[in-house]
PDB file of N, CA and C in Angstrom:
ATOM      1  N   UNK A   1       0.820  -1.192   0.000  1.00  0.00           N
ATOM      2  CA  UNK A   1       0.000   0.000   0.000  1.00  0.00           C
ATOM      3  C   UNK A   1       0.866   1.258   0.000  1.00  0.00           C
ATOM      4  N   UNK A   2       1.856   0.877   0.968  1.00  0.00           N
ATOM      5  CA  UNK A   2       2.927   2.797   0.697  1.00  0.00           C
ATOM      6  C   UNK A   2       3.598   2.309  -0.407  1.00  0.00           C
ATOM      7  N   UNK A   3       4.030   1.608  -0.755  1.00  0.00           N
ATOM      8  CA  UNK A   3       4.564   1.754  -2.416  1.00  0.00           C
ATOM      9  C   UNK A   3       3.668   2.399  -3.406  1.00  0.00           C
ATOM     10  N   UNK A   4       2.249   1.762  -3.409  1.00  0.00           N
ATOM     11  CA  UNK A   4       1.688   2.478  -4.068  1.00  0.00           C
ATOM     12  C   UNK A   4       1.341   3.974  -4.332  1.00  0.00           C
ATOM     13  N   UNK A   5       1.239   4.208  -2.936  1.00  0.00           N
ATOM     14  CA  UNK A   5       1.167   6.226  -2.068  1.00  0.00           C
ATOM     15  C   UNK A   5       2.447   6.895  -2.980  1.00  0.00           C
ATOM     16  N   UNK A   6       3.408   5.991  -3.151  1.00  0.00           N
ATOM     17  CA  UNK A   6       4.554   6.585  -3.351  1.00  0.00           C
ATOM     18  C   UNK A   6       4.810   6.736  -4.848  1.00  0.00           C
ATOM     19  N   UNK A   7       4.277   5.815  -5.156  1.00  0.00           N
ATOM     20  CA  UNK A   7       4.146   6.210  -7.076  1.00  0.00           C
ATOM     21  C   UNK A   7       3.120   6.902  -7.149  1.00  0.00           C
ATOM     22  N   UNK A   8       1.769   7.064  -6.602  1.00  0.00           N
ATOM     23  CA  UNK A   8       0.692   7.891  -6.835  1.00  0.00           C
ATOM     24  C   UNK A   8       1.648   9.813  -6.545  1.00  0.00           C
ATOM     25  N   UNK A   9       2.112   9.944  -5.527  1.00  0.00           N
ATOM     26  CA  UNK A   9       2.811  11.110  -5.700  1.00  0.00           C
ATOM     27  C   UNK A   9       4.359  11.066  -6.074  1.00  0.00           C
ATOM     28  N   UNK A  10       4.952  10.679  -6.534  1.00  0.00           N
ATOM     29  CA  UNK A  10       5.361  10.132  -7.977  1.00  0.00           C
ATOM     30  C   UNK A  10       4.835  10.868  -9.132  1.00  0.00           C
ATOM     31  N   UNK A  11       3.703  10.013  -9.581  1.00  0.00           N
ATOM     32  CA  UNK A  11       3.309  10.663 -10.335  1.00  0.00           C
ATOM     33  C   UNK A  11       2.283  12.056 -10.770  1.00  0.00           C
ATOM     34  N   UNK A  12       2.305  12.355  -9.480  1.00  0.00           N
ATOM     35  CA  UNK A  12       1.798  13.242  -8.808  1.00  0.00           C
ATOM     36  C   UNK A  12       2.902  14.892  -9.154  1.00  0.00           C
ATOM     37  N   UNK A  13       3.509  14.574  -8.618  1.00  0.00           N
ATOM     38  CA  UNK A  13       5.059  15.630  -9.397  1.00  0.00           C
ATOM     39  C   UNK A  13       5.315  15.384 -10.237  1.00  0.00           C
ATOM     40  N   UNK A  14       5.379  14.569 -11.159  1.00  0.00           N
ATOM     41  CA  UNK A  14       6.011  14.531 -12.531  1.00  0.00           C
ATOM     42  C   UNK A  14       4.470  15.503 -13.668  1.00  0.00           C
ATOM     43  N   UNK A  15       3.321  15.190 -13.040  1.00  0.00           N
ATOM     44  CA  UNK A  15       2.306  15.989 -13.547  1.00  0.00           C
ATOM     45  C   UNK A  15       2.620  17.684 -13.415  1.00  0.00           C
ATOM     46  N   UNK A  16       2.388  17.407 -11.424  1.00  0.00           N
ATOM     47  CA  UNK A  16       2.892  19.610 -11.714  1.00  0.00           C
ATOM     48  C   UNK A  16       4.237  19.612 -12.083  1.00  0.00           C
ATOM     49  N   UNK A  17       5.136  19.555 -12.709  1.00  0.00           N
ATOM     50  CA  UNK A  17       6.211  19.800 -13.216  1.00  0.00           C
ATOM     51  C   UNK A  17       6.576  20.084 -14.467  1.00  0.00           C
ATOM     52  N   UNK A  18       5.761  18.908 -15.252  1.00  0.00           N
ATOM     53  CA  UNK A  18       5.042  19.126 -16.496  1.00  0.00           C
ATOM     54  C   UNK A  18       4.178  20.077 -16.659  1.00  0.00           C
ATOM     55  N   UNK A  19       3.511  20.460 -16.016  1.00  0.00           N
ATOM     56  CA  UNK A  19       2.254  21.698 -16.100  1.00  0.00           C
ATOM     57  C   UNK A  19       3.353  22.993 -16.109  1.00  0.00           C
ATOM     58  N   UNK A  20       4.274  23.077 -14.781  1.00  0.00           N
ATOM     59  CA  UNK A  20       4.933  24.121 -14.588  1.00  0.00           C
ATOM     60  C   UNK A  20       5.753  24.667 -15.637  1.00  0.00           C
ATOM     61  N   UNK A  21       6.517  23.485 -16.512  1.00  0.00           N
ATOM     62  CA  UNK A  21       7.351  23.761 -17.455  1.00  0.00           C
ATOM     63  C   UNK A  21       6.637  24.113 -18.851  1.00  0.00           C
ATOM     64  N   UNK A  22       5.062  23.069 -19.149  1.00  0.00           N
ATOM     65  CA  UNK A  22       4.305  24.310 -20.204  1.00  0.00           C
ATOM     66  C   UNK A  22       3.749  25.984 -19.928  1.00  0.00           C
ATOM     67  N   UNK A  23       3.327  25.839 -18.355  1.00  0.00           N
ATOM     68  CA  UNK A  23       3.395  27.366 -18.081  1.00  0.00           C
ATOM     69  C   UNK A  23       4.316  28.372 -18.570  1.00  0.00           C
ATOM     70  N   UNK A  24       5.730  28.433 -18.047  1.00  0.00           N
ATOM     71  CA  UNK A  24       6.831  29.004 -18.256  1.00  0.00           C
ATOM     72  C   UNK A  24       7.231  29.002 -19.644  1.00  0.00           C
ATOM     73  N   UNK A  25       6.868  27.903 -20.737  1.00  0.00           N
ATOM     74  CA  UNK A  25       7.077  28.140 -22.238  1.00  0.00           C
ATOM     75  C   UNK A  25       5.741  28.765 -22.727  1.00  0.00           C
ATOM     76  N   UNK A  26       5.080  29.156 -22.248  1.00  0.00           N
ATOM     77  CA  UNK A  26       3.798  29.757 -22.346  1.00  0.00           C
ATOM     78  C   UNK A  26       4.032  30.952 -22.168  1.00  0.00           C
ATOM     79  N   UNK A  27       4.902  31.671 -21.218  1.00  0.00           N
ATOM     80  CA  UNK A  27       5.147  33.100 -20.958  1.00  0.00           C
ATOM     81  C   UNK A  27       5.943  33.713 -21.777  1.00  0.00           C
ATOM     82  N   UNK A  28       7.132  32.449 -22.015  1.00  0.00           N
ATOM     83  CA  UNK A  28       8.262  32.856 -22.888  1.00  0.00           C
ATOM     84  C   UNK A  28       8.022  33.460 -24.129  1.00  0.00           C
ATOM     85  N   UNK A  29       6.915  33.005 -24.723  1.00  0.00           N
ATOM     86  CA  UNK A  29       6.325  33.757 -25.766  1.00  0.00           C
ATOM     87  C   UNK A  29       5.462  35.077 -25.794  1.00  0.00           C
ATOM     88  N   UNK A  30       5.436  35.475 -24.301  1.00  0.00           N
ATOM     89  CA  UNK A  30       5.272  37.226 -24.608  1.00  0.00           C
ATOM     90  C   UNK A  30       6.405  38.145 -23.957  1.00  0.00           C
ATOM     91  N   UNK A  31       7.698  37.048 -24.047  1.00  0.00           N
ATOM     92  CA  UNK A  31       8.894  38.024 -23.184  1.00  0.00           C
ATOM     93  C   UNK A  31       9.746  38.627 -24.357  1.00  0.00           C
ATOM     94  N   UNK A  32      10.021  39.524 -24.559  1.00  0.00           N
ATOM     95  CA  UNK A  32      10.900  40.241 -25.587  1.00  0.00           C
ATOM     96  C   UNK A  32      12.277  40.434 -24.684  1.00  0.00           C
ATOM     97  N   UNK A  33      12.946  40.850 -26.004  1.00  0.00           N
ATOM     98  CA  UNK A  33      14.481  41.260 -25.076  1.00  0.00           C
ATOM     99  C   UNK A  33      14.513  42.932 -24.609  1.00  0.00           C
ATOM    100  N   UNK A  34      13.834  43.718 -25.084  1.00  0.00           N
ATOM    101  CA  UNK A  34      13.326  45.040 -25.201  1.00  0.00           C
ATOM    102  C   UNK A  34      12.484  44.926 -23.090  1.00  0.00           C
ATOM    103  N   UNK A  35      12.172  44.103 -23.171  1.00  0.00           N
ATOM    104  CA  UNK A  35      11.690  43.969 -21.424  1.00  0.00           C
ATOM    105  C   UNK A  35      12.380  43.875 -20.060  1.00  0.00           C
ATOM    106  N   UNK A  36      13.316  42.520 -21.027  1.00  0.00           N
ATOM    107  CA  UNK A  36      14.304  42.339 -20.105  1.00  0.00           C
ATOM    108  C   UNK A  36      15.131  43.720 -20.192  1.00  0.00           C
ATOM    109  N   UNK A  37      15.905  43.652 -21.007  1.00  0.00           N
ATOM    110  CA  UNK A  37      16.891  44.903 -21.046  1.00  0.00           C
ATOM    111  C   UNK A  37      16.419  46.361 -20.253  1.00  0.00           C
ATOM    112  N   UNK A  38      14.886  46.318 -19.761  1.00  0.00           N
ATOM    113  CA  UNK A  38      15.003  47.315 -19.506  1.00  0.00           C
ATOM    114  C   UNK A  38      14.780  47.276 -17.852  1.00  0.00           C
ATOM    115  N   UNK A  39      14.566  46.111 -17.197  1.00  0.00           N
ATOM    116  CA  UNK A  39      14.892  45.999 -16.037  1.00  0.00           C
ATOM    117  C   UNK A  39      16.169  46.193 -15.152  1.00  0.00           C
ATOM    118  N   UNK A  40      15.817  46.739 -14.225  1.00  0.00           N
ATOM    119  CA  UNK A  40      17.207  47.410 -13.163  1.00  0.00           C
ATOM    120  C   UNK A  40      18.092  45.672 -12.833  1.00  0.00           C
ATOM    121  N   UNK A  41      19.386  46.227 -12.555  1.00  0.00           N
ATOM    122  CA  UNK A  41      20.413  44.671 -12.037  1.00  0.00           C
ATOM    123  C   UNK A  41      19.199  44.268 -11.256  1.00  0.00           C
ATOM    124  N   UNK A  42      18.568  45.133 -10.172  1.00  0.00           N
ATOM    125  CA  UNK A  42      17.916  44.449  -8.827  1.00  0.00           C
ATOM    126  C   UNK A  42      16.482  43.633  -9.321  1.00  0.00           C
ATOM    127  N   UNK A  43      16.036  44.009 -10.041  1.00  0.00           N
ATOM    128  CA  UNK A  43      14.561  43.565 -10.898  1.00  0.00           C
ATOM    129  C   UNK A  43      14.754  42.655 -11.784  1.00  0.00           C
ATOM    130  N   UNK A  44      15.973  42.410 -12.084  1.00  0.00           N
ATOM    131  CA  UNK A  44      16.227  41.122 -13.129  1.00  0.00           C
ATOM    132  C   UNK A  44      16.973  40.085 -12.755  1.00  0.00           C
ATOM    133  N   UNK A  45      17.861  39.945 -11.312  1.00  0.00           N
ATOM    134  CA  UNK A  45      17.791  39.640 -10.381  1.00  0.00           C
ATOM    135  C   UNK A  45      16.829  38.902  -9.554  1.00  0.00           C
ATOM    136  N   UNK A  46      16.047  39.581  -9.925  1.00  0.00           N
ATOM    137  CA  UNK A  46      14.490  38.767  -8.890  1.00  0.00           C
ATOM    138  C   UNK A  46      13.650  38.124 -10.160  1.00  0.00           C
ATOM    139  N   UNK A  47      13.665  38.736 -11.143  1.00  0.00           N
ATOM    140  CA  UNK A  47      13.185  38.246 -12.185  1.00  0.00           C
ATOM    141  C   UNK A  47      13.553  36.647 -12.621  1.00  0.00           C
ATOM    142  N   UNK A  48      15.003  36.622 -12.851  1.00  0.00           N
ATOM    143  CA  UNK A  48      15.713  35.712 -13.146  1.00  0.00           C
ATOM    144  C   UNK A  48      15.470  34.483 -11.986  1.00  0.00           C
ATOM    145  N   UNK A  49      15.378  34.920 -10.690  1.00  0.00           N
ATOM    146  CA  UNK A  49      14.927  33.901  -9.667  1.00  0.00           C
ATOM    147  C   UNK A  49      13.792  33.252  -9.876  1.00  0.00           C
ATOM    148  N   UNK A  50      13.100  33.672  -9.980  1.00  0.00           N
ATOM    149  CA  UNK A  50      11.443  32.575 -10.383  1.00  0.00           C
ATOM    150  C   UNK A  50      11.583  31.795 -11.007  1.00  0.00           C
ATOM    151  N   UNK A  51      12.448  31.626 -11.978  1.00  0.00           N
ATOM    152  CA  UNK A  51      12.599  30.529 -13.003  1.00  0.00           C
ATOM    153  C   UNK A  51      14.275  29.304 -12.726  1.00  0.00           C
ATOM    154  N   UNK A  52      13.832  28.164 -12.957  1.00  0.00           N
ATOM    155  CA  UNK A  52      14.830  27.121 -12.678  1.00  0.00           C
ATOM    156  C   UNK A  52      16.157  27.294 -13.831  1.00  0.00           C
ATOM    157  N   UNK A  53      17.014  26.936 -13.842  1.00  0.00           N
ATOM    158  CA  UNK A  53      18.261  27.326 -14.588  1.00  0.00           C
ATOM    159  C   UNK A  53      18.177  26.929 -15.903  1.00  0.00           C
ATOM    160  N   UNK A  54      16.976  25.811 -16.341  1.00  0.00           N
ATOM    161  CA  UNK A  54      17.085  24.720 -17.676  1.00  0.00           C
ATOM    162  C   UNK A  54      15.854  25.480 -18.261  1.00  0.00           C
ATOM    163  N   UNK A  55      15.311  27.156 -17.799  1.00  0.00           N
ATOM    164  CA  UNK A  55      14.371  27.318 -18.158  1.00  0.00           C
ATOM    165  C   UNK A  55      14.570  28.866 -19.313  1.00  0.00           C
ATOM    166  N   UNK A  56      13.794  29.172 -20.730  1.00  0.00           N
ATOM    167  CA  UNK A  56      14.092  29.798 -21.592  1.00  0.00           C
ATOM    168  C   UNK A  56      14.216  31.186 -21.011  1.00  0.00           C
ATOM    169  N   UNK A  57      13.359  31.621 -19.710  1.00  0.00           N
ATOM    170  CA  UNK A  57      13.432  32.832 -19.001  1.00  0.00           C
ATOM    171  C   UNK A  57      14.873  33.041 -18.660  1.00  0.00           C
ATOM    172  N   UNK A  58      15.960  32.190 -17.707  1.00  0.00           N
ATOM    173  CA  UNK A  58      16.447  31.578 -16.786  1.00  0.00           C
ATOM    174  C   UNK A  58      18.132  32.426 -18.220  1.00  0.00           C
ATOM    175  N   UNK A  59      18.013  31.736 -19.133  1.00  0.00           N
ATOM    176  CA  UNK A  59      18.795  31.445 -19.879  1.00  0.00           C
ATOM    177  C   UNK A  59      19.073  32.918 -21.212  1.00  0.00           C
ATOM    178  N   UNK A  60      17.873  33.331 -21.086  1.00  0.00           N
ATOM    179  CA  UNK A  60      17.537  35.010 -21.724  1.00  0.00           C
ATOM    180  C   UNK A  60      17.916  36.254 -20.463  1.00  0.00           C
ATOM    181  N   UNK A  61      17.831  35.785 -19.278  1.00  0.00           N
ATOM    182  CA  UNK A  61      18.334  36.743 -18.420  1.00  0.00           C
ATOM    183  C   UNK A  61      19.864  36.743 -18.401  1.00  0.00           C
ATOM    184  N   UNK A  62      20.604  35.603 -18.328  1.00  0.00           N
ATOM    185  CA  UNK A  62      22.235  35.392 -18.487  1.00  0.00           C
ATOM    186  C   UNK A  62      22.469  35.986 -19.873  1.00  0.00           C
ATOM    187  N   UNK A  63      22.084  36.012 -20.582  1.00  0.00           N
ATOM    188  CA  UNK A  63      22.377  36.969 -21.422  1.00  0.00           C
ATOM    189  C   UNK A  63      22.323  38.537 -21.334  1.00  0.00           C
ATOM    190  N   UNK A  64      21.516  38.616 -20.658  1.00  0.00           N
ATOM    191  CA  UNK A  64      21.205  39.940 -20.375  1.00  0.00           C
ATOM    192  C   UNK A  64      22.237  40.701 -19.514  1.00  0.00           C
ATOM    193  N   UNK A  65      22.807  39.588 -18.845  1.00  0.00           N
ATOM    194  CA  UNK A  65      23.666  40.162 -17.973  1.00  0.00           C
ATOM    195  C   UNK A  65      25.029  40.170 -18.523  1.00  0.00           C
ATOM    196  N   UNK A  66      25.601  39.289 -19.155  1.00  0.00           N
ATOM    197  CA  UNK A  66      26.210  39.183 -20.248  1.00  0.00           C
ATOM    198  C   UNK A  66      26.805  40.765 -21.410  1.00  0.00           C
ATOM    199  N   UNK A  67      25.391  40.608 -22.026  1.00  0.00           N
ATOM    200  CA  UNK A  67      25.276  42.082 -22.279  1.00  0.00           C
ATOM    201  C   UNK A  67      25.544  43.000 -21.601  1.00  0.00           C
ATOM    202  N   UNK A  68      24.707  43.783 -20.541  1.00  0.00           N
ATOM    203  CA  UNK A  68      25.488  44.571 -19.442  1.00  0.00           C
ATOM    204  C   UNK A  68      27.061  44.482 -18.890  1.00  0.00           C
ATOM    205  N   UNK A  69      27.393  43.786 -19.213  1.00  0.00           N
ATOM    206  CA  UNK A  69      28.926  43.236 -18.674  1.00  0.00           C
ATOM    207  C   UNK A  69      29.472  43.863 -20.119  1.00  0.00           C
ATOM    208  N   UNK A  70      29.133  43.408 -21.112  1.00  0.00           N
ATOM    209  CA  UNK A  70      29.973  43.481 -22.425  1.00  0.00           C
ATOM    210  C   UNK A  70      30.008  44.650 -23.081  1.00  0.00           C
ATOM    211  N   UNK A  71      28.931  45.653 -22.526  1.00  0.00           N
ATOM    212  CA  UNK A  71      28.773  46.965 -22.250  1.00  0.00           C
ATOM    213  C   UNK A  71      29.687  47.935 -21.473  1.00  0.00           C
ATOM    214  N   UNK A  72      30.049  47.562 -20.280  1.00  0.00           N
ATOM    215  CA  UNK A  72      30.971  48.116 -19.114  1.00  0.00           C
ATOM    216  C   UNK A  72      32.280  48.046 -19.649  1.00  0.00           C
ATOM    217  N   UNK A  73      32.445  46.762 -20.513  1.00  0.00           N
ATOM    218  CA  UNK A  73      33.723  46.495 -20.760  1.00  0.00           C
ATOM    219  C   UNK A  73      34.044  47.537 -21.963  1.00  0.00           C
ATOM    220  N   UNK A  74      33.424  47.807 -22.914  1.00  0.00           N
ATOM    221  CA  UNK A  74      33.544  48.597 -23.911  1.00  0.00           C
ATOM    222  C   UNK A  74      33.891  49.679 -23.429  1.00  0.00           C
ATOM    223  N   UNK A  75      32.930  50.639 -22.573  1.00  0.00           N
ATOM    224  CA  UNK A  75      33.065  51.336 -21.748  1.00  0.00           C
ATOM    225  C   UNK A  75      34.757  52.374 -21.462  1.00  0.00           C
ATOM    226  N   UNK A  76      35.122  50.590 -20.723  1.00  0.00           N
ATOM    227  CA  UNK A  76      36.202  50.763 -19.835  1.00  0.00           C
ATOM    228  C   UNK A  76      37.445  51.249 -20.856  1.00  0.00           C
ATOM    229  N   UNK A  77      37.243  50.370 -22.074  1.00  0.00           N
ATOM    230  CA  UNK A  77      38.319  50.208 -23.070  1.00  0.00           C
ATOM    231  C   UNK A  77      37.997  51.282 -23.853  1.00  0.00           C
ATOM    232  N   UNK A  78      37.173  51.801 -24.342  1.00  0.00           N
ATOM    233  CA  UNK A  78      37.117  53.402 -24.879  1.00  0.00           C
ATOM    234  C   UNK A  78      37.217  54.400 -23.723  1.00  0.00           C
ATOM    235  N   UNK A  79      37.535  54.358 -22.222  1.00  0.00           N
ATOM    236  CA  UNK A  79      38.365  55.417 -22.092  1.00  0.00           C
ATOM    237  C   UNK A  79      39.446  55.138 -21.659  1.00  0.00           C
ATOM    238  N   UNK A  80      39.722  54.363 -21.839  1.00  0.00           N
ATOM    239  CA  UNK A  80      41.782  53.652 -21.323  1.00  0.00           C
ATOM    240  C   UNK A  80      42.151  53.874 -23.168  1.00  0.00           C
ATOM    241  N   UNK A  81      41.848  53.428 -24.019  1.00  0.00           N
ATOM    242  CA  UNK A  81      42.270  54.725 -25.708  1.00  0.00           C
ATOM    243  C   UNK A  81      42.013  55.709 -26.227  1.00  0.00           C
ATOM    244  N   UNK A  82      41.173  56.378 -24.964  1.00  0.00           N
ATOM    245  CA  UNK A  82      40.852  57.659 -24.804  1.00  0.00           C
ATOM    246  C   UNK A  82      42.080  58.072 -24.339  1.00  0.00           C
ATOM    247  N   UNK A  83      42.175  57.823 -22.819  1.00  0.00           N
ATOM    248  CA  UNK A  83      43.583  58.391 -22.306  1.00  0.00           C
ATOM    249  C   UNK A  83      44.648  58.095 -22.769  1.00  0.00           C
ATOM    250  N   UNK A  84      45.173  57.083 -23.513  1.00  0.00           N
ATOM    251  CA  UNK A  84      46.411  56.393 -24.539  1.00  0.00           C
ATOM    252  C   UNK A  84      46.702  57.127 -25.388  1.00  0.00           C
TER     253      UNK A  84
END
């Protein structure tokens, strides 16, 4: 009988998990990069938290940050051949 309990929630999570992961590809299709990009470090940050690491949100925010980084760096290097 608990074997059974135990595959019933079993399969019990493998259902909301499945639900959770069509949710989240469900959103992904009204997220632009124009949204993200325009969230603060602290808001995309929290943004980026709601979602698990294997997820299209999850994986569009590391970019984002990415970007911001690859930004700073430009930045840095047009005024160090500024001052050169």
């Amino acid at each position: 009988m608990e074997s059974l309990r135990q595959k019933v929630h079993q399969l019990e999570d493998r259902l909301l998990e499945k639900q959770a992961k069509e949710k989240r590809f469900a959103e992904f299709s009204d997220i632009d990069t124009v949204f993200v990009a325009s969230l603060s470090n602290k808001d995309l940050a929290g943004w980026q938290a709601q979602y698990p690491t294997d997820s299209p949100q999850f994986i569009i925010a590391n970019h984002e940050w990415q970007r911001r980084l690859n930004l700073e760096q430009i930045k840095a290097n047009r005024f160090t051949a500024y001052i050169g």
